[in-house]
PDB file of N, CA and C in Angstrom:
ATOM      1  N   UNK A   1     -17.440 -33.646  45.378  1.00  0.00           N
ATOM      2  CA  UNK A   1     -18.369 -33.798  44.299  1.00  0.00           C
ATOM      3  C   UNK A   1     -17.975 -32.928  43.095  1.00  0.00           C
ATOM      4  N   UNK A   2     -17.493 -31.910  43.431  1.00  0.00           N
ATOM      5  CA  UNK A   2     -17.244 -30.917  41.855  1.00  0.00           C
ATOM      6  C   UNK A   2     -15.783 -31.493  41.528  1.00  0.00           C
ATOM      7  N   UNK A   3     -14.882 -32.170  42.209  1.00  0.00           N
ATOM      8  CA  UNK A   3     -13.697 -32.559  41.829  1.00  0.00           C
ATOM      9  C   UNK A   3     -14.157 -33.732  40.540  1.00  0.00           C
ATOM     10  N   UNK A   4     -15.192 -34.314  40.871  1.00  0.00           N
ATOM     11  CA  UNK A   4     -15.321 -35.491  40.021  1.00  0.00           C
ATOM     12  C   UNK A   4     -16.159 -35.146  38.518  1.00  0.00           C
ATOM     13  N   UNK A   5     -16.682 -33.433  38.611  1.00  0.00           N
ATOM     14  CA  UNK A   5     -17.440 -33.015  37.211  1.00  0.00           C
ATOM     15  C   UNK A   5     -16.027 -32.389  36.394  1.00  0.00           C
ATOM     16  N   UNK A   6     -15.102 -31.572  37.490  1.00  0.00           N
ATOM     17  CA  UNK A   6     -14.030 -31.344  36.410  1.00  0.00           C
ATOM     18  C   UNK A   6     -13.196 -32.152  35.832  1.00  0.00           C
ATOM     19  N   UNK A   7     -13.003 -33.336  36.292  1.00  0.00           N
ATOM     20  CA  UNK A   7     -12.117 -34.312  35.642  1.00  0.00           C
ATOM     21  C   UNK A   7     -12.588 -34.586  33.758  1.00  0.00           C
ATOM     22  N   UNK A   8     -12.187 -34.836  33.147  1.00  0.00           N
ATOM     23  CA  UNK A   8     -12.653 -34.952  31.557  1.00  0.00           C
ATOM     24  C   UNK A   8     -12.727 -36.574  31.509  1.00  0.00           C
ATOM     25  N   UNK A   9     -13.687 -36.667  31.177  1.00  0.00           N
ATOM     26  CA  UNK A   9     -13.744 -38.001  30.559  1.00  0.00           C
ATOM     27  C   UNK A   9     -13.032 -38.621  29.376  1.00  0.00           C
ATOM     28  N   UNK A  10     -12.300 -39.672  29.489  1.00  0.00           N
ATOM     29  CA  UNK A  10     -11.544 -40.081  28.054  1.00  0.00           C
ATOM     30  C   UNK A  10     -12.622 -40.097  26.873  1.00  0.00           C
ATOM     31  N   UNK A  11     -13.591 -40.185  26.751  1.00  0.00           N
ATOM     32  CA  UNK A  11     -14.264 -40.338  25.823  1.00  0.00           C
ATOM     33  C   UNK A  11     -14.522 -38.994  25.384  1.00  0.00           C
ATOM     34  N   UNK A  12     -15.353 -38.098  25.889  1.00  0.00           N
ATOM     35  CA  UNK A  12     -15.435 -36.796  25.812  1.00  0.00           C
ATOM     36  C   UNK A  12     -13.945 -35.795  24.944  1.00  0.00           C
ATOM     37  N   UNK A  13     -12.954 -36.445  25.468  1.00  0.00           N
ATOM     38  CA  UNK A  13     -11.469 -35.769  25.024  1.00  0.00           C
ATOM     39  C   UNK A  13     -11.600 -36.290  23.327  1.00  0.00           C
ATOM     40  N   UNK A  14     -12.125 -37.730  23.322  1.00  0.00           N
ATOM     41  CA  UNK A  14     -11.756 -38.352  21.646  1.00  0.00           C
ATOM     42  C   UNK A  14     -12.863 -37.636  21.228  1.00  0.00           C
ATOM     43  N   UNK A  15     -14.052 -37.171  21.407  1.00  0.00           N
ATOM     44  CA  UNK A  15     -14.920 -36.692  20.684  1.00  0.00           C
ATOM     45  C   UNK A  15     -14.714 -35.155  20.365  1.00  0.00           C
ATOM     46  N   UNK A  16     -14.358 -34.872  21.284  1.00  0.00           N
ATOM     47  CA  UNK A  16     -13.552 -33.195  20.869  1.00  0.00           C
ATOM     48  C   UNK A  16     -12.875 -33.200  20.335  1.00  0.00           C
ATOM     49  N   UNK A  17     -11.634 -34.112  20.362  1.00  0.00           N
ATOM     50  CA  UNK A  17     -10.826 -34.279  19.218  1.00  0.00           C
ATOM     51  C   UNK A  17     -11.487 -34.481  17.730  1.00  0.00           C
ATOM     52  N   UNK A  18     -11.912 -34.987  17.643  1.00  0.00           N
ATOM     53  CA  UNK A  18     -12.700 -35.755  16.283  1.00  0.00           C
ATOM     54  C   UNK A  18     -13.976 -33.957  15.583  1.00  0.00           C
ATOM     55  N   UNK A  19     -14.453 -33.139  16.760  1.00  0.00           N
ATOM     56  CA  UNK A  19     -14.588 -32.514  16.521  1.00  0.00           C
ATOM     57  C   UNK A  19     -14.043 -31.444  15.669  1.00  0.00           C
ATOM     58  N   UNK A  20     -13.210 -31.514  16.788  1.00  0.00           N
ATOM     59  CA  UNK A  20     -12.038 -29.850  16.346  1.00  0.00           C
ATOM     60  C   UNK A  20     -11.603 -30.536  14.684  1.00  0.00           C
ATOM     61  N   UNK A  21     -10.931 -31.979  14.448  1.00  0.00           N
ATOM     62  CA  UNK A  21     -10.518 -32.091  13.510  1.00  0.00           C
ATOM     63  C   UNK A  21     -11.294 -32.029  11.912  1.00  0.00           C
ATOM     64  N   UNK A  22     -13.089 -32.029  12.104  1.00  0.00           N
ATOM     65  CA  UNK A  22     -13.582 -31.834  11.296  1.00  0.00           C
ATOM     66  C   UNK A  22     -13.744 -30.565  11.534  1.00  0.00           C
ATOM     67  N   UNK A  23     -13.601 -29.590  12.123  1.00  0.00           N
ATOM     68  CA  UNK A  23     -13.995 -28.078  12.259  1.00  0.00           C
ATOM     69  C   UNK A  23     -12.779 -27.291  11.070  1.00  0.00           C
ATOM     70  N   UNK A  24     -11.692 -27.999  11.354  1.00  0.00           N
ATOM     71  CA  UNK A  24     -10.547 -27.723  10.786  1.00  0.00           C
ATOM     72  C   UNK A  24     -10.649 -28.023   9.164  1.00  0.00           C
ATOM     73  N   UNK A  25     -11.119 -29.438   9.258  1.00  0.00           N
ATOM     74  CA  UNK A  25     -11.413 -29.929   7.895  1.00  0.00           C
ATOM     75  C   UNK A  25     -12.282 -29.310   6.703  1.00  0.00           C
ATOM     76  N   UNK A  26     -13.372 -28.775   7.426  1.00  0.00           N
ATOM     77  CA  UNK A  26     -14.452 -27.610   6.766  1.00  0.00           C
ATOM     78  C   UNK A  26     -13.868 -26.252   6.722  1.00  0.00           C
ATOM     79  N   UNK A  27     -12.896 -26.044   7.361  1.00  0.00           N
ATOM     80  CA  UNK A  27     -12.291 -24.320   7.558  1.00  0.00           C
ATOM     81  C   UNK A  27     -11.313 -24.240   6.255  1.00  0.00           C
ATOM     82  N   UNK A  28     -10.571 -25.604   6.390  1.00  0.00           N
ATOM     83  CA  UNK A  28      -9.521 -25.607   5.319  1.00  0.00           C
ATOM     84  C   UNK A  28     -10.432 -25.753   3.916  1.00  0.00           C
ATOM     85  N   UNK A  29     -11.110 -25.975   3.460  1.00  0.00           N
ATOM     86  CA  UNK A  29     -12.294 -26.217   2.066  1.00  0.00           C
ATOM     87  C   UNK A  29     -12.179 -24.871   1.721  1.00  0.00           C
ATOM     88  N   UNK A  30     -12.928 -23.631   1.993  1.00  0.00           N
ATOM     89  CA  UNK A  30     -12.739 -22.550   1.526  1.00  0.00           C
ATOM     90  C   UNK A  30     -11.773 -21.700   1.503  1.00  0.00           C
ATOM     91  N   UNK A  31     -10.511 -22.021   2.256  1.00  0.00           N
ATOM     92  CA  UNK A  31      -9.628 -21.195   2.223  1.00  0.00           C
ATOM     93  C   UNK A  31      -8.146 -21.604   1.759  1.00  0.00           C
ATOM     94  N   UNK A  32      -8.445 -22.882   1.205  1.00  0.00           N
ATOM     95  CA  UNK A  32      -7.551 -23.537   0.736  1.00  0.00           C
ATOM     96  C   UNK A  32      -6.810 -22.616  -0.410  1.00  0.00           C
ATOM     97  N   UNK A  33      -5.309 -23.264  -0.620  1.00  0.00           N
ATOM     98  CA  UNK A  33      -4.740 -22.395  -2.013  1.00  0.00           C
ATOM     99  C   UNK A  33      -5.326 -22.514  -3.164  1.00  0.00           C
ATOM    100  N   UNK A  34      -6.463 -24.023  -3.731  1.00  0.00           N
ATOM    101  CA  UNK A  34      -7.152 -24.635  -4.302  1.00  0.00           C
ATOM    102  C   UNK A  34      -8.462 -23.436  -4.794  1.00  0.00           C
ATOM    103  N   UNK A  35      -8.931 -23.495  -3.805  1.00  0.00           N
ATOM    104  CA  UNK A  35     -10.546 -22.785  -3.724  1.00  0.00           C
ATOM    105  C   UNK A  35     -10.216 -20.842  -3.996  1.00  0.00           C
ATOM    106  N   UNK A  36      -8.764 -20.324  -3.556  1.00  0.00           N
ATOM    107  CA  UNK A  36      -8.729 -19.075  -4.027  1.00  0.00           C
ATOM    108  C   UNK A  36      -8.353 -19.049  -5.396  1.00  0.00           C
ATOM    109  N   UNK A  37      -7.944 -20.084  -5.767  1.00  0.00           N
ATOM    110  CA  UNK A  37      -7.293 -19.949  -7.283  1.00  0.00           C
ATOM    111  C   UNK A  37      -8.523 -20.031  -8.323  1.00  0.00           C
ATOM    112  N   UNK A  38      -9.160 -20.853  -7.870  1.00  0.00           N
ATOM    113  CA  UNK A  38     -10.907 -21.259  -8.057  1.00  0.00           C
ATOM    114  C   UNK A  38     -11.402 -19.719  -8.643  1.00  0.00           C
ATOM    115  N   UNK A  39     -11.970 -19.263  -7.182  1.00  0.00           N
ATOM    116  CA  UNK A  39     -12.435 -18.306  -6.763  1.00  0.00           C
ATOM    117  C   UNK A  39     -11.892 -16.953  -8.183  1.00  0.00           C
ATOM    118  N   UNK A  40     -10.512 -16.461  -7.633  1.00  0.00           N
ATOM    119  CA  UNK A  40      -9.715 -15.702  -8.273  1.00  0.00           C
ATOM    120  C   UNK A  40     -10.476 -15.720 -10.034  1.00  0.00           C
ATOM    121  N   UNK A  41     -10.094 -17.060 -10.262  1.00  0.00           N
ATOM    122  CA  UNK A  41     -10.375 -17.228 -11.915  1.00  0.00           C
ATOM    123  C   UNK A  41     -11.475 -17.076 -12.312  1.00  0.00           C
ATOM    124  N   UNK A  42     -12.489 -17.345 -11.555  1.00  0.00           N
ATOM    125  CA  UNK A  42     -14.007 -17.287 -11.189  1.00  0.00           C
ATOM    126  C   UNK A  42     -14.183 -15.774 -11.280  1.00  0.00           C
ATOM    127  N   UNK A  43     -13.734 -15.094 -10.751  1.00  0.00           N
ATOM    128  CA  UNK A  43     -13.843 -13.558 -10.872  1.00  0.00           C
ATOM    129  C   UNK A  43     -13.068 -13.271 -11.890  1.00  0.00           C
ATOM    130  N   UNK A  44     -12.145 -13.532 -12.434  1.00  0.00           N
ATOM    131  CA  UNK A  44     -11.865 -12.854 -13.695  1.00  0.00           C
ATOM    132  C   UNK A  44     -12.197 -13.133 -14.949  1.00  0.00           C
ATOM    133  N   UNK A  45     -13.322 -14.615 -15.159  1.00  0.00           N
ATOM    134  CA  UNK A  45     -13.870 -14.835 -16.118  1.00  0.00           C
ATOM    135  C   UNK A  45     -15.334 -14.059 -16.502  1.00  0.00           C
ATOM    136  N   UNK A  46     -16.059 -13.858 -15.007  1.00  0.00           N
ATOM    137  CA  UNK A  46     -17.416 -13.254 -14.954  1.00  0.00           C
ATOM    138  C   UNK A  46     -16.907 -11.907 -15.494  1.00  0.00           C
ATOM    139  N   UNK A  47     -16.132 -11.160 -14.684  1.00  0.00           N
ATOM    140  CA  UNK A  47     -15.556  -9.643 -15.271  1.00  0.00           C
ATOM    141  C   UNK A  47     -15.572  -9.460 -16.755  1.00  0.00           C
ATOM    142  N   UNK A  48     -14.995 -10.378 -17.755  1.00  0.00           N
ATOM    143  CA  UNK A  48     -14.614 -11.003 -18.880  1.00  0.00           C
ATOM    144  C   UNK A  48     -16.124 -10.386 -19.743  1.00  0.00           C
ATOM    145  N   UNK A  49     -16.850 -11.585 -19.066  1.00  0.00           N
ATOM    146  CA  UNK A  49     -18.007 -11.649 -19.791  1.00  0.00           C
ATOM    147  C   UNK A  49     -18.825 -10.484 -19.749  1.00  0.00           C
ATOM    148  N   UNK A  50     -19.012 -10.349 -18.403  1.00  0.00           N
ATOM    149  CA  UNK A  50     -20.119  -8.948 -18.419  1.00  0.00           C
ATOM    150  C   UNK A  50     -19.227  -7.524 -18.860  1.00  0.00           C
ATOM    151  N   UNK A  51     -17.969  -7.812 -19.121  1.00  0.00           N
ATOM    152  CA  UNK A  51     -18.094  -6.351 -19.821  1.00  0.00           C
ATOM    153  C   UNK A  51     -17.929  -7.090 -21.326  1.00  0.00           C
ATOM    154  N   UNK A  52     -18.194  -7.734 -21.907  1.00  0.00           N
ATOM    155  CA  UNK A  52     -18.581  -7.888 -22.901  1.00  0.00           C
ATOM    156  C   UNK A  52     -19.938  -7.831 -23.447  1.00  0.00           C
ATOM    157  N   UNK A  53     -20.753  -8.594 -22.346  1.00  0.00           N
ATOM    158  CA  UNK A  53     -22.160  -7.964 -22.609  1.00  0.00           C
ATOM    159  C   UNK A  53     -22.493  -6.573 -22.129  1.00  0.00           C
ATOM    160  N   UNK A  54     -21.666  -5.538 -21.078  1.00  0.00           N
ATOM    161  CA  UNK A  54     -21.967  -4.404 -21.127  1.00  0.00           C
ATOM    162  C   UNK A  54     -21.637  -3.567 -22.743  1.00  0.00           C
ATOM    163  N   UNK A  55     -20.683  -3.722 -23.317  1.00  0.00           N
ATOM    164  CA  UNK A  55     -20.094  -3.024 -25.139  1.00  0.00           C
ATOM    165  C   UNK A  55     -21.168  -3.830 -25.755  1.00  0.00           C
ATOM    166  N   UNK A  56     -21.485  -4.580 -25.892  1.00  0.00           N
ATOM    167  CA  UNK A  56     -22.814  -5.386 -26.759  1.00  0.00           C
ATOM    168  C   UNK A  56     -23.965  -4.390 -26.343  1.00  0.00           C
ATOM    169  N   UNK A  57     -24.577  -4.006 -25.295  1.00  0.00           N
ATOM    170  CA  UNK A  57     -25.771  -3.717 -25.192  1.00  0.00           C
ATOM    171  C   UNK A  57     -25.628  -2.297 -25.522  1.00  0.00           C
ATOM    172  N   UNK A  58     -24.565  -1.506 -25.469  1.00  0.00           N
ATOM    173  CA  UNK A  58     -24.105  -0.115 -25.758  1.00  0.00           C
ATOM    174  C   UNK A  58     -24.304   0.162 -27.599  1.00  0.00           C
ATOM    175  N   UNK A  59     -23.483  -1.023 -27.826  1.00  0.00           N
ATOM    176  CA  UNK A  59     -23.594  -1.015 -29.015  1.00  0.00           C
ATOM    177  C   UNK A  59     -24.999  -1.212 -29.703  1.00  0.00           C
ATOM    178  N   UNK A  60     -25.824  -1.989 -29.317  1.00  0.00           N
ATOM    179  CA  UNK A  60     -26.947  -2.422 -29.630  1.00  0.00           C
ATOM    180  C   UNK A  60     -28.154  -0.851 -29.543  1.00  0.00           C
ATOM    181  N   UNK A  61     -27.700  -0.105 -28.230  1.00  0.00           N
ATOM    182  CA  UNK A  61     -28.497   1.130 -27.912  1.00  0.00           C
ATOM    183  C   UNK A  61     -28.034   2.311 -28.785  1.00  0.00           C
ATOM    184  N   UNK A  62     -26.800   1.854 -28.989  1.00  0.00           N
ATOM    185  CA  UNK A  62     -26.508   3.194 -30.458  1.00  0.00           C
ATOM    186  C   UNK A  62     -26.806   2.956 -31.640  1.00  0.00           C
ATOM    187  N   UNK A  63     -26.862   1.586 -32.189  1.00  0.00           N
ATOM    188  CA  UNK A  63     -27.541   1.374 -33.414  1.00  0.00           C
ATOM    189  C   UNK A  63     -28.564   1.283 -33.389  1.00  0.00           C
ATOM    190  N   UNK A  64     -29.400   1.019 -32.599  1.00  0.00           N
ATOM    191  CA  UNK A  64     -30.703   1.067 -32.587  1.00  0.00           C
ATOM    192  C   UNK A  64     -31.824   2.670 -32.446  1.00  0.00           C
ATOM    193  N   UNK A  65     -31.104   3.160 -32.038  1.00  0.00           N
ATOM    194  CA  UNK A  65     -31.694   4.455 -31.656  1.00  0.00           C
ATOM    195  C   UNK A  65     -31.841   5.264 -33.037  1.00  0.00           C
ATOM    196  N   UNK A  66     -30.965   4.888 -34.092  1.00  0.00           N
ATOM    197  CA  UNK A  66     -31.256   5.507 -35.479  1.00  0.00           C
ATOM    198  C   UNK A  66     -32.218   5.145 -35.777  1.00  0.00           C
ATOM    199  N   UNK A  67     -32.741   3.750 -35.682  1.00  0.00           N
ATOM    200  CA  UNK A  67     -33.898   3.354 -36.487  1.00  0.00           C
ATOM    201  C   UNK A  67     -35.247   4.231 -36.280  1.00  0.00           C
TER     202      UNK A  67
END
């Protein structure tokens, strides 16, 4: 009787397959060469900006403080 639960079912094998291959498919999305280059540029545009609005608001707190 347990000889016949370890055997794998052919069907069971294609569905694991089909599994693993979308597991793979979702793993590769974020870590693709695509998505770091993304990413990468993504961080060096935000950097960009907020220290531009950090010298804007500096500036804004030193001229303003005369008034």
């Amino acid at each position: 009787m347990t000889r016949a639960r370890n055997k794998s079912n052919p069907d069971t094998q294609k569905v694991s397959a089909r599994l693993m291959e979308w597991l793979d498919t979702i793993h590769e999305v974020p870590f693709s060469d695509t998505a770091r280059t993304i990413l990468k540029n993504l961080a060096i545009n935000m950097s960009i900006v907020e220290f531009t609005i950090h010298l804007v608001l500096i500036f804004l707190a030193r001229s303003l403080a005369h008034l």
